[in-house]
Protein backbone atom coordinates (compact mmCIF):
# COMPACT_ATOMS: atom_id res chain seq x y z
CA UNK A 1 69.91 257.66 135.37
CA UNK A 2 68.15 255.37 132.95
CA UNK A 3 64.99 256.09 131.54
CA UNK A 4 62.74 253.69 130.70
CA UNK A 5 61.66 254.96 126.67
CA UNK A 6 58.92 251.67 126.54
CA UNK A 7 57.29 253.24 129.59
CA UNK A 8 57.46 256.81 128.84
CA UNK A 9 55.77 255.56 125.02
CA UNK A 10 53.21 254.09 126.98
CA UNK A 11 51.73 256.51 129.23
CA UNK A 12 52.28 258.81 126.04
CA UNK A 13 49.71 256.66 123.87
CA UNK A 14 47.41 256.04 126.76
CA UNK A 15 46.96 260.08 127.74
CA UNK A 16 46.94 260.49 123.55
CA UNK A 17 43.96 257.81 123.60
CA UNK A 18 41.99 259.47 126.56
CA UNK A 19 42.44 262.75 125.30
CA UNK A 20 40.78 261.83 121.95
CA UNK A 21 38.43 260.07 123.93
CA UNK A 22 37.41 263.13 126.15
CA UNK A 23 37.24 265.16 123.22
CA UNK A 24 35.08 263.30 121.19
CA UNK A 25 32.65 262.93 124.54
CA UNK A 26 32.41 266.44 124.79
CA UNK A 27 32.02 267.10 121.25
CA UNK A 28 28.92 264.72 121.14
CA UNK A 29 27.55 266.45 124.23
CA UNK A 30 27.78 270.16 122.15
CA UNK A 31 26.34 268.58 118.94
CA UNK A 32 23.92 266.57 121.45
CA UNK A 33 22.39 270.94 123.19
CA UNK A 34 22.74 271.90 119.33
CA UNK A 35 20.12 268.87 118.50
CA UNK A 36 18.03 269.67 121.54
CA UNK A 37 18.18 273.76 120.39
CA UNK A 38 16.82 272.76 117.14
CA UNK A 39 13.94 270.47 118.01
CA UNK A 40 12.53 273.33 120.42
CA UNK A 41 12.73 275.75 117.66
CA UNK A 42 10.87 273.38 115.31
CA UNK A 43 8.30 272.59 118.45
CA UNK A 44 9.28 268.92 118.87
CA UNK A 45 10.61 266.71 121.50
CA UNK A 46 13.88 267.49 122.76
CA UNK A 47 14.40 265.27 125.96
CA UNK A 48 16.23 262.02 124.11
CA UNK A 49 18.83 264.87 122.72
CA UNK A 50 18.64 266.44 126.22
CA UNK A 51 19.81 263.16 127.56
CA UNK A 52 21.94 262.33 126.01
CA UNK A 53 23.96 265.61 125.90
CA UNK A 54 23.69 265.76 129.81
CA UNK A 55 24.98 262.10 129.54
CA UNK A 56 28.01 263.28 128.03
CA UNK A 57 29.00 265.81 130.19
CA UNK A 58 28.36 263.52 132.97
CA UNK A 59 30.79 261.31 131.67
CA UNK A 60 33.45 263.96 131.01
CA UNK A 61 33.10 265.33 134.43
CA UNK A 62 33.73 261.73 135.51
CA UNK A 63 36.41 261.24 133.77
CA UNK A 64 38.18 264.29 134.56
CA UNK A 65 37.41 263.47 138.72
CA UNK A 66 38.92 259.89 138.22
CA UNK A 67 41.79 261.34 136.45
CA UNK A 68 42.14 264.09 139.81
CA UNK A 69 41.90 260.81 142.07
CA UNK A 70 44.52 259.34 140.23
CA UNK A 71 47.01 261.85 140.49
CA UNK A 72 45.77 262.49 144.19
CA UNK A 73 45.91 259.15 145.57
């Protein structure tokens, strides 16, 4: 058996990317509710923060599904 160690480096540093990536998403969609939390307790507008928190999670939820298909399909 011969393994193939440029390969194997290569998935490594793409799921170390997308992790980071899916991370940081989510992260930005937590600070994004803690943002909206605070404007309604100061009585101000809350929808851009709202928005783009849900935005977030939407995106992480896609990812996650596309990374489900993948290993599906």
């Amino acid at each position: 058996m011969k393994i193939d160690w440029a390969a194997l480096g290569s998935v490594f540093g793409v799921s170390l990317v997308v992790t980071v990536a899916l991370v940081s998403l989510f992260t930005l969609g937590v600070a994004g509710l803690s943002r909206r939390e605070r404007a309604m307790s100061q009585g101000d507008s809350a929808a851009l923060a709202a928005t783009g928190a849900y935005t977030c999670f939407a995106a992480c939820a896609a990812a996650v599904g596309y990374g489900i298909y993948l290993i599906v399909a």
